[in-house]
PDB file of N, CA and C in Angstrom:
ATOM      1  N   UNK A   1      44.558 -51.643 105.404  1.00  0.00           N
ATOM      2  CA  UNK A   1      44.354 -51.734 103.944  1.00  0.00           C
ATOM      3  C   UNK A   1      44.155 -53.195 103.504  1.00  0.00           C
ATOM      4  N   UNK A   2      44.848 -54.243 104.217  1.00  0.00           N
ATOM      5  CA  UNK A   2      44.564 -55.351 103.762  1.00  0.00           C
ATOM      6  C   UNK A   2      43.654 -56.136 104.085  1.00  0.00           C
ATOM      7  N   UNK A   3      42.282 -55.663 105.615  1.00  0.00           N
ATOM      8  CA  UNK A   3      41.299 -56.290 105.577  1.00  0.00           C
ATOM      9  C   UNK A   3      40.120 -56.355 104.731  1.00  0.00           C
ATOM     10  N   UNK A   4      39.904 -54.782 104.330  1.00  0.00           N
ATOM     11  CA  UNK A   4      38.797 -54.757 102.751  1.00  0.00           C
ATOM     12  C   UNK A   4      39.441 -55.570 102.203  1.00  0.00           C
ATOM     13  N   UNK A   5      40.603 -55.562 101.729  1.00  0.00           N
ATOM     14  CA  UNK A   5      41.029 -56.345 100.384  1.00  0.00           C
ATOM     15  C   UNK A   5      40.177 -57.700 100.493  1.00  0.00           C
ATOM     16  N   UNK A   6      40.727 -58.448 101.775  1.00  0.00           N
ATOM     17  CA  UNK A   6      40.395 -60.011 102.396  1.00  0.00           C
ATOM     18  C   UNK A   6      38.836 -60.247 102.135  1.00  0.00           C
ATOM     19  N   UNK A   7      38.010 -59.017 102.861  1.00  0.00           N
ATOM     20  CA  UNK A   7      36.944 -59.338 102.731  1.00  0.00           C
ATOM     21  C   UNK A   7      36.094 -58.953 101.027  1.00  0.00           C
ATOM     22  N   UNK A   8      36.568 -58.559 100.622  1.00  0.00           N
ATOM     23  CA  UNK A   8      36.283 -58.573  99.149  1.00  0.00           C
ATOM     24  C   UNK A   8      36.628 -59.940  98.244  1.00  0.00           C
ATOM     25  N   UNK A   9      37.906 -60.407  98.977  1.00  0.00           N
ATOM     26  CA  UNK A   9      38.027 -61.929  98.478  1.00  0.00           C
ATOM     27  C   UNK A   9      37.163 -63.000  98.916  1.00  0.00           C
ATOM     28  N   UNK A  10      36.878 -62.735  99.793  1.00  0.00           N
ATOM     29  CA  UNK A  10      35.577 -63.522 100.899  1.00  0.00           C
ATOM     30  C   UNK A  10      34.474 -63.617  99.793  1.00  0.00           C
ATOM     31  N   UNK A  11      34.091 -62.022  99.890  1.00  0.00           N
ATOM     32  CA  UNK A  11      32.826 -61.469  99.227  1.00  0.00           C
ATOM     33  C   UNK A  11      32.676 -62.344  97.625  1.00  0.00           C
ATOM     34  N   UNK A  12      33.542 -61.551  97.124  1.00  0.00           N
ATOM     35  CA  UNK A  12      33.864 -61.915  95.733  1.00  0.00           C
ATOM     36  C   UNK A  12      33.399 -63.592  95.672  1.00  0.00           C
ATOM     37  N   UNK A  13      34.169 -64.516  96.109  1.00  0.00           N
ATOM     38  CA  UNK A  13      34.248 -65.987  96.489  1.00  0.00           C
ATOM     39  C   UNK A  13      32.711 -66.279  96.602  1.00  0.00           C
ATOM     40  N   UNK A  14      32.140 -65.589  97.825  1.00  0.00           N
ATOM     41  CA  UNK A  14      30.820 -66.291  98.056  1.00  0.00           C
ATOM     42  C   UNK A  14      30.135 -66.242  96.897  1.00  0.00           C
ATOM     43  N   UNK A  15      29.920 -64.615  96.173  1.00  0.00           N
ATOM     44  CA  UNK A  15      29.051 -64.799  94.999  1.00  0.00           C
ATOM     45  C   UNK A  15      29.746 -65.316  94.146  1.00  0.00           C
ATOM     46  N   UNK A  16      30.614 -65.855  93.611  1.00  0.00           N
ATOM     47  CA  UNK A  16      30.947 -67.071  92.219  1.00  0.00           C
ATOM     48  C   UNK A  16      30.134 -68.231  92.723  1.00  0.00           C
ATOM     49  N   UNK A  17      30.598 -68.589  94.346  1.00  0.00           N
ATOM     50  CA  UNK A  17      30.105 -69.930  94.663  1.00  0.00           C
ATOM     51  C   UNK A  17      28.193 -69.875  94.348  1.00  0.00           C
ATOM     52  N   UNK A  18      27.815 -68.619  94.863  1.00  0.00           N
ATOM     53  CA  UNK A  18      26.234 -68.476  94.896  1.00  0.00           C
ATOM     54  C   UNK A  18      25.718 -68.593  93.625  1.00  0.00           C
ATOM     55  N   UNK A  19      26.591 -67.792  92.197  1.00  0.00           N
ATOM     56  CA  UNK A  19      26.013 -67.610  91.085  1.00  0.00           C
ATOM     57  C   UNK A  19      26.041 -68.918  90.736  1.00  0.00           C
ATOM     58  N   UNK A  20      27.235 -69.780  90.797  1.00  0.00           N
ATOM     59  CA  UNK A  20      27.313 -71.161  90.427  1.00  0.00           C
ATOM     60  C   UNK A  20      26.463 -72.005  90.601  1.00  0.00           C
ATOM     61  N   UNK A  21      26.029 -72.153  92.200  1.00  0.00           N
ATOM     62  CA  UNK A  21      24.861 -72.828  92.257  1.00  0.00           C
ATOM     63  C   UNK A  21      23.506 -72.618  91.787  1.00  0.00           C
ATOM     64  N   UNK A  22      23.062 -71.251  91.309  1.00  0.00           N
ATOM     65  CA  UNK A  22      21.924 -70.820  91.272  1.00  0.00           C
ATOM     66  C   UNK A  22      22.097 -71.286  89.718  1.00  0.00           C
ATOM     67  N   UNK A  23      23.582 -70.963  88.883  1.00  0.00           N
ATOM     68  CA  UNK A  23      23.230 -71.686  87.645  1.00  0.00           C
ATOM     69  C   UNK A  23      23.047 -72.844  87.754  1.00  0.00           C
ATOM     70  N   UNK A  24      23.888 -73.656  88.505  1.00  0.00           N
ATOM     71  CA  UNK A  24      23.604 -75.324  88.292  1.00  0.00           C
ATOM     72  C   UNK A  24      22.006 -75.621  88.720  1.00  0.00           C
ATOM     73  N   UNK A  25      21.400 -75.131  89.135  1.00  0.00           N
ATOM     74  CA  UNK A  25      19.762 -75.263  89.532  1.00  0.00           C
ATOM     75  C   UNK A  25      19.371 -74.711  88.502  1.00  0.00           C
ATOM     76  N   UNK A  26      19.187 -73.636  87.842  1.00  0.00           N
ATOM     77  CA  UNK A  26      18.794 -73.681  86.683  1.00  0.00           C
ATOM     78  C   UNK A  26      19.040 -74.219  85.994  1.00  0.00           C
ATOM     79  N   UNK A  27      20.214 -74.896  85.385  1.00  0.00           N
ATOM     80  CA  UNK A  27      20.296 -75.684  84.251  1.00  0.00           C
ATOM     81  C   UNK A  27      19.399 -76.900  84.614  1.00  0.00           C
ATOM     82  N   UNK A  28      19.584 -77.595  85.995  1.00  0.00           N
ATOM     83  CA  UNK A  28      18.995 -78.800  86.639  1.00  0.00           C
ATOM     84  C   UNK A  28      17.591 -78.682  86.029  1.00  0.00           C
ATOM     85  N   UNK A  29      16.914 -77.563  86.661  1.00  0.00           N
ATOM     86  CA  UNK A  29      15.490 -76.582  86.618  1.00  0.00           C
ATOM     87  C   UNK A  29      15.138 -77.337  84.841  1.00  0.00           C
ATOM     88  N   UNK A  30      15.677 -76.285  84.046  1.00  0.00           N
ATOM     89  CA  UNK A  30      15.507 -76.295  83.241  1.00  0.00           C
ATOM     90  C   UNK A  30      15.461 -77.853  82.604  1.00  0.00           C
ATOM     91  N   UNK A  31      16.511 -78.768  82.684  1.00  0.00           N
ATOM     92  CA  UNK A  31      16.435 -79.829  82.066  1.00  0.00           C
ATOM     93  C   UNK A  31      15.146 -80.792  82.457  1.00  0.00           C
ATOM     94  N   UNK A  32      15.245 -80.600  83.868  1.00  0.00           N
ATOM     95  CA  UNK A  32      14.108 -81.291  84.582  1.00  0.00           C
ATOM     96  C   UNK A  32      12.536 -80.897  83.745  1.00  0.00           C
ATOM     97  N   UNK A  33      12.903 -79.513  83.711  1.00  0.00           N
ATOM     98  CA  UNK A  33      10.955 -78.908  82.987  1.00  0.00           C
ATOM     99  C   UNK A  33      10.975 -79.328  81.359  1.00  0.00           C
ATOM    100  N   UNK A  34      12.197 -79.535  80.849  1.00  0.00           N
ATOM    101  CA  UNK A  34      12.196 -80.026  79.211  1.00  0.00           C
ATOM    102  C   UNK A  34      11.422 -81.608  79.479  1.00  0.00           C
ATOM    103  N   UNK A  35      12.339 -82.357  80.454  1.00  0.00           N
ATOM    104  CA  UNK A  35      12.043 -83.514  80.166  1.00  0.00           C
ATOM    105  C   UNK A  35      10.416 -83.469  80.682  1.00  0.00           C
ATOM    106  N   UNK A  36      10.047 -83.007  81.546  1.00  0.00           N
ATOM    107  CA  UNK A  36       8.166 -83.240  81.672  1.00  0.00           C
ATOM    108  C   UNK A  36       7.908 -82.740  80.975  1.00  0.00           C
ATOM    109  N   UNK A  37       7.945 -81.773  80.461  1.00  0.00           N
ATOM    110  CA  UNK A  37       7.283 -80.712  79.160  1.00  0.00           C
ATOM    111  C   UNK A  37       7.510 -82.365  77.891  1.00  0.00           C
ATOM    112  N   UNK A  38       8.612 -82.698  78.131  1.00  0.00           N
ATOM    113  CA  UNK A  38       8.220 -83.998  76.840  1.00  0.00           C
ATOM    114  C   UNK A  38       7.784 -84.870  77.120  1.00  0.00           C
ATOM    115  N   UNK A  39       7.618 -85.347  78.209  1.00  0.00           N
ATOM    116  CA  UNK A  39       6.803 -86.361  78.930  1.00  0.00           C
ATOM    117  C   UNK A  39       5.303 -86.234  78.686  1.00  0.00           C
ATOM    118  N   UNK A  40       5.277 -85.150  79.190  1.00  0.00           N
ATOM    119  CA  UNK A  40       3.366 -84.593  79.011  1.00  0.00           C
ATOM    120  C   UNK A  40       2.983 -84.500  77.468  1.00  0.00           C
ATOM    121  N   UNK A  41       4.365 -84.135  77.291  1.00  0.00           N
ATOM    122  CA  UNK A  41       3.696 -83.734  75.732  1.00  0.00           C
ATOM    123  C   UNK A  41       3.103 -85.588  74.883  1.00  0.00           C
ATOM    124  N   UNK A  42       4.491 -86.065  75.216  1.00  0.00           N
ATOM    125  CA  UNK A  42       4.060 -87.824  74.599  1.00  0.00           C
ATOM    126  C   UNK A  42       2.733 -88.139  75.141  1.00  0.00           C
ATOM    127  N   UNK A  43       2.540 -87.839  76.167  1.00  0.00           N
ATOM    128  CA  UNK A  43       1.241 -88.153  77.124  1.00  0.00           C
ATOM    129  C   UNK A  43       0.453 -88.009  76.164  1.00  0.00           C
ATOM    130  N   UNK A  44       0.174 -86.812  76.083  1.00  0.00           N
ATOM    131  CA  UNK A  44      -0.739 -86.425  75.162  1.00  0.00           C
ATOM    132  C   UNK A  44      -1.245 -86.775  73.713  1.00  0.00           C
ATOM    133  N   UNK A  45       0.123 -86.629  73.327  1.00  0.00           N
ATOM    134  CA  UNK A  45       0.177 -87.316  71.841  1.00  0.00           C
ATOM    135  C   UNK A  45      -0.673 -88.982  71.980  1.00  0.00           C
ATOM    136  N   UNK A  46      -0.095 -89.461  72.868  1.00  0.00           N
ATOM    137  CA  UNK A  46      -0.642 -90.701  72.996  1.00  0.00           C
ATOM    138  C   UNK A  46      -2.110 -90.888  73.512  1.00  0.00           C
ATOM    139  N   UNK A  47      -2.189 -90.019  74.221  1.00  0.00           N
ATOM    140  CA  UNK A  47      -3.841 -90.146  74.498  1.00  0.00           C
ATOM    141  C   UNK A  47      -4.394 -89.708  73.318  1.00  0.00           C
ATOM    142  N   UNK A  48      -4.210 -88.614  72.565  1.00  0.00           N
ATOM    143  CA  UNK A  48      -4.657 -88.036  71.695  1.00  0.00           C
ATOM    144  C   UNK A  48      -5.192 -89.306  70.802  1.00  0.00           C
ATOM    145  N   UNK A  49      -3.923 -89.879  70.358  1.00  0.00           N
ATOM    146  CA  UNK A  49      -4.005 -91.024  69.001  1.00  0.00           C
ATOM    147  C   UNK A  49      -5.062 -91.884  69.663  1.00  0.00           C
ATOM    148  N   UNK A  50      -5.087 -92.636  71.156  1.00  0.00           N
ATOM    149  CA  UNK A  50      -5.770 -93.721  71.607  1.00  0.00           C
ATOM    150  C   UNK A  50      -7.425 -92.538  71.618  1.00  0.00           C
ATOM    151  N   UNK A  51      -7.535 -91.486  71.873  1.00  0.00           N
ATOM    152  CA  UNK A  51      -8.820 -90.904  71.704  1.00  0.00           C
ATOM    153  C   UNK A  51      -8.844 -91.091  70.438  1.00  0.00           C
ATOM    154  N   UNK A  52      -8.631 -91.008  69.290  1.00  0.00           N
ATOM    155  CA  UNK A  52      -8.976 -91.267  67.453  1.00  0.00           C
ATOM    156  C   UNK A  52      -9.035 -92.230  67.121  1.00  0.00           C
ATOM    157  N   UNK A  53      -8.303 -92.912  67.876  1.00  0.00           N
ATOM    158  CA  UNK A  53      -8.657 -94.446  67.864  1.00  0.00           C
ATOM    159  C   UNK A  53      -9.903 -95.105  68.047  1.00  0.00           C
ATOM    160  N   UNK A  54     -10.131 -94.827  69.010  1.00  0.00           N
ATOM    161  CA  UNK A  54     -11.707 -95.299  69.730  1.00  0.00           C
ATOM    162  C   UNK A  54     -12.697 -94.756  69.102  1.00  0.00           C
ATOM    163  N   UNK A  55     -12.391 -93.229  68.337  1.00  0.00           N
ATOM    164  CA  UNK A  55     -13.865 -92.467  67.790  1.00  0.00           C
ATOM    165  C   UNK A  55     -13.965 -93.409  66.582  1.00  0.00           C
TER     166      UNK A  55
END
């Protein structure tokens, strides 16, 4: 009776540790694609203005 238990604590354990990491990569993920998503976006903005500029 007490080896299911063990391995359910095992079990249990691995997926917190798995969900954890897969969130911390997403959040990573995510912050990482905000900051190029604003990067590109300034890009743009700035090319944009230096293209109106020149016309």
């Amino acid at each position: 009776m007490e080896r299911p238990r063990d391995l359910g604590g095992v079990r249990r354990r691995g997926w917190w540790r798995l969900t954890f990491a897969i969130g911390a990569l997403m959040v990573a993920g995510g912050v990482l694609a905000h900051l190029k998503i604003k990067g590109t976006h300034f890009v743009s903005v700035v090319t944009s203005a230096g293209q109106r500029v020149q016309l």
